[in-house]
N, C-alpha and C. Protein backbone atom coordinates (compact mmCIF):
# COMPACT_ATOMS: atom_id res chain seq x y z
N UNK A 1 -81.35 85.54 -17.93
CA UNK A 1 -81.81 84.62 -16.90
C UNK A 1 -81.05 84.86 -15.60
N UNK A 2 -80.15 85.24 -15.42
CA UNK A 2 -78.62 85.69 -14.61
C UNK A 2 -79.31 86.59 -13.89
N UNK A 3 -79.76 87.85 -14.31
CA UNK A 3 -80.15 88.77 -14.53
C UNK A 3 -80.55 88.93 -12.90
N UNK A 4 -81.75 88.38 -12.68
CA UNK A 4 -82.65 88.60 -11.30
C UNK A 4 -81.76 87.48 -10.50
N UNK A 5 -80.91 87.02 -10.19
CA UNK A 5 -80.28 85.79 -9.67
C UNK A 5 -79.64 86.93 -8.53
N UNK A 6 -79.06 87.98 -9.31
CA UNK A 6 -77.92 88.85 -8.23
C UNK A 6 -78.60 89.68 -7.51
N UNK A 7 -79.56 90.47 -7.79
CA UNK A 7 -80.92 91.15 -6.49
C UNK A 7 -81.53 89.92 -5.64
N UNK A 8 -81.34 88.74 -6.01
CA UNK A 8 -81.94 87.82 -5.48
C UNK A 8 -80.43 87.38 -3.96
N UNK A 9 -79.20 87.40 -4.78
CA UNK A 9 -78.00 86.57 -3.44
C UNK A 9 -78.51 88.14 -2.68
N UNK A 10 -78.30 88.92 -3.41
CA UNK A 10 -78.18 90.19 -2.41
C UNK A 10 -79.23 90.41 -1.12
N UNK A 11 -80.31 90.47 -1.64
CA UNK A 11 -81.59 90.22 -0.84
C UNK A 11 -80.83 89.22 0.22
N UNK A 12 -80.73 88.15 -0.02
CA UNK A 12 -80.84 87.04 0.62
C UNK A 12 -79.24 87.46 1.74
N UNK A 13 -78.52 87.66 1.31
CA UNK A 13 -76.99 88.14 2.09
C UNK A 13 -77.63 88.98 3.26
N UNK A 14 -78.44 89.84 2.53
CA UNK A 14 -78.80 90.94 3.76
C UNK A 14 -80.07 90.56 4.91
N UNK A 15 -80.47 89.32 4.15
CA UNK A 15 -81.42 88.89 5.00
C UNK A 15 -80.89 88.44 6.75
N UNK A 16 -81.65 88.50 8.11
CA UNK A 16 -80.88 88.52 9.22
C UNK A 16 -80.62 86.79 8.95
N UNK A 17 -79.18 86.53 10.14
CA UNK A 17 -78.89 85.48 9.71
C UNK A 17 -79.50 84.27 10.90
N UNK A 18 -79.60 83.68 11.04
CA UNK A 18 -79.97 82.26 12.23
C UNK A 18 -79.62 83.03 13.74
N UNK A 19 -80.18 82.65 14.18
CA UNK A 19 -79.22 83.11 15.78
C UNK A 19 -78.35 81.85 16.21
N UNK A 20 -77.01 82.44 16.87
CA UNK A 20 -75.90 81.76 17.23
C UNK A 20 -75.46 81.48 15.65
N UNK A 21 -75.87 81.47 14.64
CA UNK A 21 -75.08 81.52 13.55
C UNK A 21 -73.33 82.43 12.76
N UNK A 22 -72.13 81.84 13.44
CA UNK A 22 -71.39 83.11 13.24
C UNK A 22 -70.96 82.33 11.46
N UNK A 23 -71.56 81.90 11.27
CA UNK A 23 -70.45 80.85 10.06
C UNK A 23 -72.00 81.44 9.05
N UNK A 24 -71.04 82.27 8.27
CA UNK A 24 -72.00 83.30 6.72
C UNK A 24 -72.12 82.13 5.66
N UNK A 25 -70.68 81.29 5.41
CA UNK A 25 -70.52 80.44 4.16
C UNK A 25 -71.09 79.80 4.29
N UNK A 26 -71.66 79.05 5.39
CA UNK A 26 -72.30 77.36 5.85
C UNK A 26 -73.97 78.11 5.02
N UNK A 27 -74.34 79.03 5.64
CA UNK A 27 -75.59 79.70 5.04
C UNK A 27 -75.94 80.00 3.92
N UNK A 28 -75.14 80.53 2.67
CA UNK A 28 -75.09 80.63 1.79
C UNK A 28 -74.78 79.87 1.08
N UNK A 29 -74.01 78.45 1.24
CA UNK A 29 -73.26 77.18 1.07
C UNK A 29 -74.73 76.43 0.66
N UNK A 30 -76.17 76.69 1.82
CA UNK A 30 -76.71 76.08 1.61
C UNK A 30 -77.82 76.27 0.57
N UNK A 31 -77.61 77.76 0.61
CA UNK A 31 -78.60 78.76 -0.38
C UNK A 31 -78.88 78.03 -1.69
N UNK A 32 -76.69 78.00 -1.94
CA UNK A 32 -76.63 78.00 -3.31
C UNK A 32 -77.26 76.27 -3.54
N UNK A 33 -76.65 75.37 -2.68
CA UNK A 33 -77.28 74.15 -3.01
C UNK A 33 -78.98 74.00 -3.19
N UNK A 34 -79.60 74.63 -2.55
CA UNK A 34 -81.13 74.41 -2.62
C UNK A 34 -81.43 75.01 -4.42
N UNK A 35 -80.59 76.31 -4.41
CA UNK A 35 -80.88 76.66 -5.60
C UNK A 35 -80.59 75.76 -6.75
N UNK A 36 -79.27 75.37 -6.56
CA UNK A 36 -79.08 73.92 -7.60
C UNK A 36 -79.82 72.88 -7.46
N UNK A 37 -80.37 72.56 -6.84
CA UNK A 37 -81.52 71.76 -7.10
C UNK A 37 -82.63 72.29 -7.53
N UNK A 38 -83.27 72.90 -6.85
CA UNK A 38 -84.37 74.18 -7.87
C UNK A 38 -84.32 74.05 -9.21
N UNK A 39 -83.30 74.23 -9.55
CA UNK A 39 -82.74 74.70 -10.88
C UNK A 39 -82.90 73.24 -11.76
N UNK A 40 -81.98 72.57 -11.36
CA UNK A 40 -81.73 71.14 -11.92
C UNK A 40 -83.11 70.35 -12.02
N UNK A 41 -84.18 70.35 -10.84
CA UNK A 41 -85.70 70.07 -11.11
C UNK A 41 -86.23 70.56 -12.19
N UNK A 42 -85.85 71.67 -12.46
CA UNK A 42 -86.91 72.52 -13.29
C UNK A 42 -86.35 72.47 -15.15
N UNK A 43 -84.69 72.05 -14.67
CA UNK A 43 -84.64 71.88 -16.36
C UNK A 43 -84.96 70.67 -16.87
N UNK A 44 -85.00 69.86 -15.74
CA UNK A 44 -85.64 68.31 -15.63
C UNK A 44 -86.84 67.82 -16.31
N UNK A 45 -87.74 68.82 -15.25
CA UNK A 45 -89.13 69.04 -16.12
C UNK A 45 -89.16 69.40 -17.46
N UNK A 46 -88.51 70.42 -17.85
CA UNK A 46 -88.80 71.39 -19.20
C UNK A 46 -88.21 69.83 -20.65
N UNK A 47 -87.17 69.02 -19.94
CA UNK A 47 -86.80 68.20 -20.65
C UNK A 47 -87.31 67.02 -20.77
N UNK A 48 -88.60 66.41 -19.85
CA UNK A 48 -89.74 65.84 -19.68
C UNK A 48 -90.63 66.05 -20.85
N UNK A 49 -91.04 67.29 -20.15
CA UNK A 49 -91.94 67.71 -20.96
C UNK A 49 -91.99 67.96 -22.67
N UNK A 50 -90.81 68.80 -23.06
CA UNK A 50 -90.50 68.61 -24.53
C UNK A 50 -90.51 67.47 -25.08
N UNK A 51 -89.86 65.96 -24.00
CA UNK A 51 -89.78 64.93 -24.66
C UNK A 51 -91.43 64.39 -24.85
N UNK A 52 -91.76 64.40 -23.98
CA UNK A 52 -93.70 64.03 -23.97
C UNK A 52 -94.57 64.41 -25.07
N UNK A 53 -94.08 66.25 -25.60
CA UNK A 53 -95.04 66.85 -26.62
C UNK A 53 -94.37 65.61 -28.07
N UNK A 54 -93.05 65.42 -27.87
CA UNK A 54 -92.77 64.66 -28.88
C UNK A 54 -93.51 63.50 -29.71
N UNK A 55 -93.40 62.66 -28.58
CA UNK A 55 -93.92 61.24 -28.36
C UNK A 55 -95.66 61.61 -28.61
N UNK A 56 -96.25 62.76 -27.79
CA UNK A 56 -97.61 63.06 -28.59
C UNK A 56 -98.08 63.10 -29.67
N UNK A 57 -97.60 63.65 -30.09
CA UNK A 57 -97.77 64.43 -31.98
C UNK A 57 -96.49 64.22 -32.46
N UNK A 58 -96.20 62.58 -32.67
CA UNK A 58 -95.13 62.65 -33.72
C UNK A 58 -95.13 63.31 -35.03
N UNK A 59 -96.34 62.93 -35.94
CA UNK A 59 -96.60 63.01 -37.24
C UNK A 59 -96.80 64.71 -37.37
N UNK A 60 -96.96 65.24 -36.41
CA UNK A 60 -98.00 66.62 -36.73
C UNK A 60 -96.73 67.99 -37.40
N UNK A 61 -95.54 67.14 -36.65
CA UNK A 61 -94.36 68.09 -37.78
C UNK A 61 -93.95 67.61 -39.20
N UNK A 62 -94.43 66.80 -39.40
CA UNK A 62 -94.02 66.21 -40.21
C UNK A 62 -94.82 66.57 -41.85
N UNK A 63 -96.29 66.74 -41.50
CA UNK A 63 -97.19 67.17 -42.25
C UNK A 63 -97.11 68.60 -42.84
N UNK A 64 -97.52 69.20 -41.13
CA UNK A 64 -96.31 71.07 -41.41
C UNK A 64 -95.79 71.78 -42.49
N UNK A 65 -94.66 70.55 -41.93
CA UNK A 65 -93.06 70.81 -43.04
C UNK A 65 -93.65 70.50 -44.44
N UNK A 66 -94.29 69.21 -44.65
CA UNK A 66 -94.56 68.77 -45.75
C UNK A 66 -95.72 70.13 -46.71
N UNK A 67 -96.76 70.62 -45.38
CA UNK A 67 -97.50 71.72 -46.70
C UNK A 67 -96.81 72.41 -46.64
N UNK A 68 -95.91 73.38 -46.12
CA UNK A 68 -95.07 74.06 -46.37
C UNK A 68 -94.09 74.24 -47.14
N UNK A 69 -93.58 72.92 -47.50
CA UNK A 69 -93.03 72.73 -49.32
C UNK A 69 -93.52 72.89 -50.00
N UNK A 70 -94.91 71.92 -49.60
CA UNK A 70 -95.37 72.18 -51.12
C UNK A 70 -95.85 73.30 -51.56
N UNK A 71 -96.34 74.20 -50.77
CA UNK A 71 -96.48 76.21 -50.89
C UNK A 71 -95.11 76.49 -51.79
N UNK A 72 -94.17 76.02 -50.80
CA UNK A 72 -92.76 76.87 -51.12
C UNK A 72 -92.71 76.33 -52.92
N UNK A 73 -92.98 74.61 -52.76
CA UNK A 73 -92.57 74.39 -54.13
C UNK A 73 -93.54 75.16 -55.74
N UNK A 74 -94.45 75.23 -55.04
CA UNK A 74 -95.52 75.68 -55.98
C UNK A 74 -95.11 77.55 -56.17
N UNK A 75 -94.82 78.02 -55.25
CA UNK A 75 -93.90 79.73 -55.55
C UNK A 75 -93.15 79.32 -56.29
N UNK A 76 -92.25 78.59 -55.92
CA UNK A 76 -91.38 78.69 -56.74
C UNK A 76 -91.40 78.14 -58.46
N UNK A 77 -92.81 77.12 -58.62
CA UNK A 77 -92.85 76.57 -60.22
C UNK A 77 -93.43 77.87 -60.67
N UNK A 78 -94.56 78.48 -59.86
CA UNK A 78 -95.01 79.66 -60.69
C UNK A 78 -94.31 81.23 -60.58
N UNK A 79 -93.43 81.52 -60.18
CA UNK A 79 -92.25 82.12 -60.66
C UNK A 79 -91.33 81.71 -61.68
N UNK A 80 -91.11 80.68 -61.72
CA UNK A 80 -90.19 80.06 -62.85
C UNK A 80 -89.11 79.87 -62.71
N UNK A 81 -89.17 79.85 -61.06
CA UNK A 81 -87.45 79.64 -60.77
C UNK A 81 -86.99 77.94 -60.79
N UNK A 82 -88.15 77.03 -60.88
CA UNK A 82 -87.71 75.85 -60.79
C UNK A 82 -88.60 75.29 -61.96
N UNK A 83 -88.39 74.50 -62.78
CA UNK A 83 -88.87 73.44 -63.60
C UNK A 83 -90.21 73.29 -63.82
N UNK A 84 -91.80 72.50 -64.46
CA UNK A 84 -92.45 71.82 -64.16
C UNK A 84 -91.68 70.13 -63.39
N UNK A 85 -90.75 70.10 -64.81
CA UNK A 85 -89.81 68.79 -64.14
C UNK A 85 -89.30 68.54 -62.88
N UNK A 86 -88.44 70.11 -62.60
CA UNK A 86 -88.27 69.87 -61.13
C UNK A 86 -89.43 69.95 -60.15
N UNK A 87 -90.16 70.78 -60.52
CA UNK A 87 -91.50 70.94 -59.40
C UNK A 87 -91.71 69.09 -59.38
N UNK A 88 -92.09 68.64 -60.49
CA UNK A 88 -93.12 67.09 -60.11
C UNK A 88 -91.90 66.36 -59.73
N UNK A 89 -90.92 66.66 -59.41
CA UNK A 89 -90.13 65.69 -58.51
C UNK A 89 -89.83 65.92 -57.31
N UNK A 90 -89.82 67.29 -57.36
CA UNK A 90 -89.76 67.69 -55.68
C UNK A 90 -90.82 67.24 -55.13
N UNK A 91 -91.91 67.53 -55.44
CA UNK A 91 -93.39 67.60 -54.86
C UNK A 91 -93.70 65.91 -54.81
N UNK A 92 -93.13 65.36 -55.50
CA UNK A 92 -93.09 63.85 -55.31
C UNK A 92 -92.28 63.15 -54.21
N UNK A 93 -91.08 63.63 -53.93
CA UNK A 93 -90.30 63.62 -52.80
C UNK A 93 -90.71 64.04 -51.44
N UNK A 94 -91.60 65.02 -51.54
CA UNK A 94 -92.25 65.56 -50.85
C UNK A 94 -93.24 64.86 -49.77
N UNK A 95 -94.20 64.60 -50.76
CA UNK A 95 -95.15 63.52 -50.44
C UNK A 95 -94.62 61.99 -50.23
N UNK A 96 -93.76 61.62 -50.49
CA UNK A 96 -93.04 60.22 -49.68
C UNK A 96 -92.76 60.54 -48.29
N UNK A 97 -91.63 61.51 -48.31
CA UNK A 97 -91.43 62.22 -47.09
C UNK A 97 -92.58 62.02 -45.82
N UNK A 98 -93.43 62.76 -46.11
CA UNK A 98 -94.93 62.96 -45.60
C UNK A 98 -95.40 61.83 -44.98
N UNK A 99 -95.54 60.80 -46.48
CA UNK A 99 -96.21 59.54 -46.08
C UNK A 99 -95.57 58.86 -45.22
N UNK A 100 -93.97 58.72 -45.25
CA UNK A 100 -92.98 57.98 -44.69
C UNK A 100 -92.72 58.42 -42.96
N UNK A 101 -93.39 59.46 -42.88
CA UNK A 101 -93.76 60.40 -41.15
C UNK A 101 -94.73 59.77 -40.25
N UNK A 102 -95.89 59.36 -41.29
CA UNK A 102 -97.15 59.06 -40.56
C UNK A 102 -97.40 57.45 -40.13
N UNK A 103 -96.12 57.26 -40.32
CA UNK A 103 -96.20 55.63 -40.44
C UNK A 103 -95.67 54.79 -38.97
């Protein structure tokens, strides 16, 4: 992310400066502030926004996760690495889980 920031001061250093401007720092002083705000807007948003998709589709991770056990749990009863016993308790846990999301 850094990355394009330093072709970017550079550009900008070499750019001509104000006329009657002899003061470089006051200019770049102000660069960097505009950029911190830039910046600070934009992680603003991104942290908006993530919070928004949240509040949208609470339940919709929740379900996901939930078929996705139960895939995982079902590999694993028909391999034989886990139980019927343990399978119908996981898969029971499972589905509370689930139900206990959508609520």
């Amino acid at each position: 992310m850094m990355i394009w920031f330093i072709p970017a001061l550079a550009a900008f250093q070499a750019a001509p400066k104000p006329a009657g401007s002899g003061q470089t720092g006051e200019y770049v002083r102000d660069w960097v502030i505009w950029f911190s705000i830039v910046a600070v807007l934009l992680i603003a948003t991104l942290f908006v926004l993530k919070r928004a998709k949240k509040l949208v589709s609470p339940g919709d991770g929740v379900e996901a996760t939930s078929l996705f056990d139960l895939d995982r749990l079902r590999e694993l009863r028909d391999t034989g690495e886990i139980t019927i016993q343990e399978y119908e308790a996981l898969r029971k846990r499972a589905i509370e889980k689930a139900a206990g999301g959508r609520k």
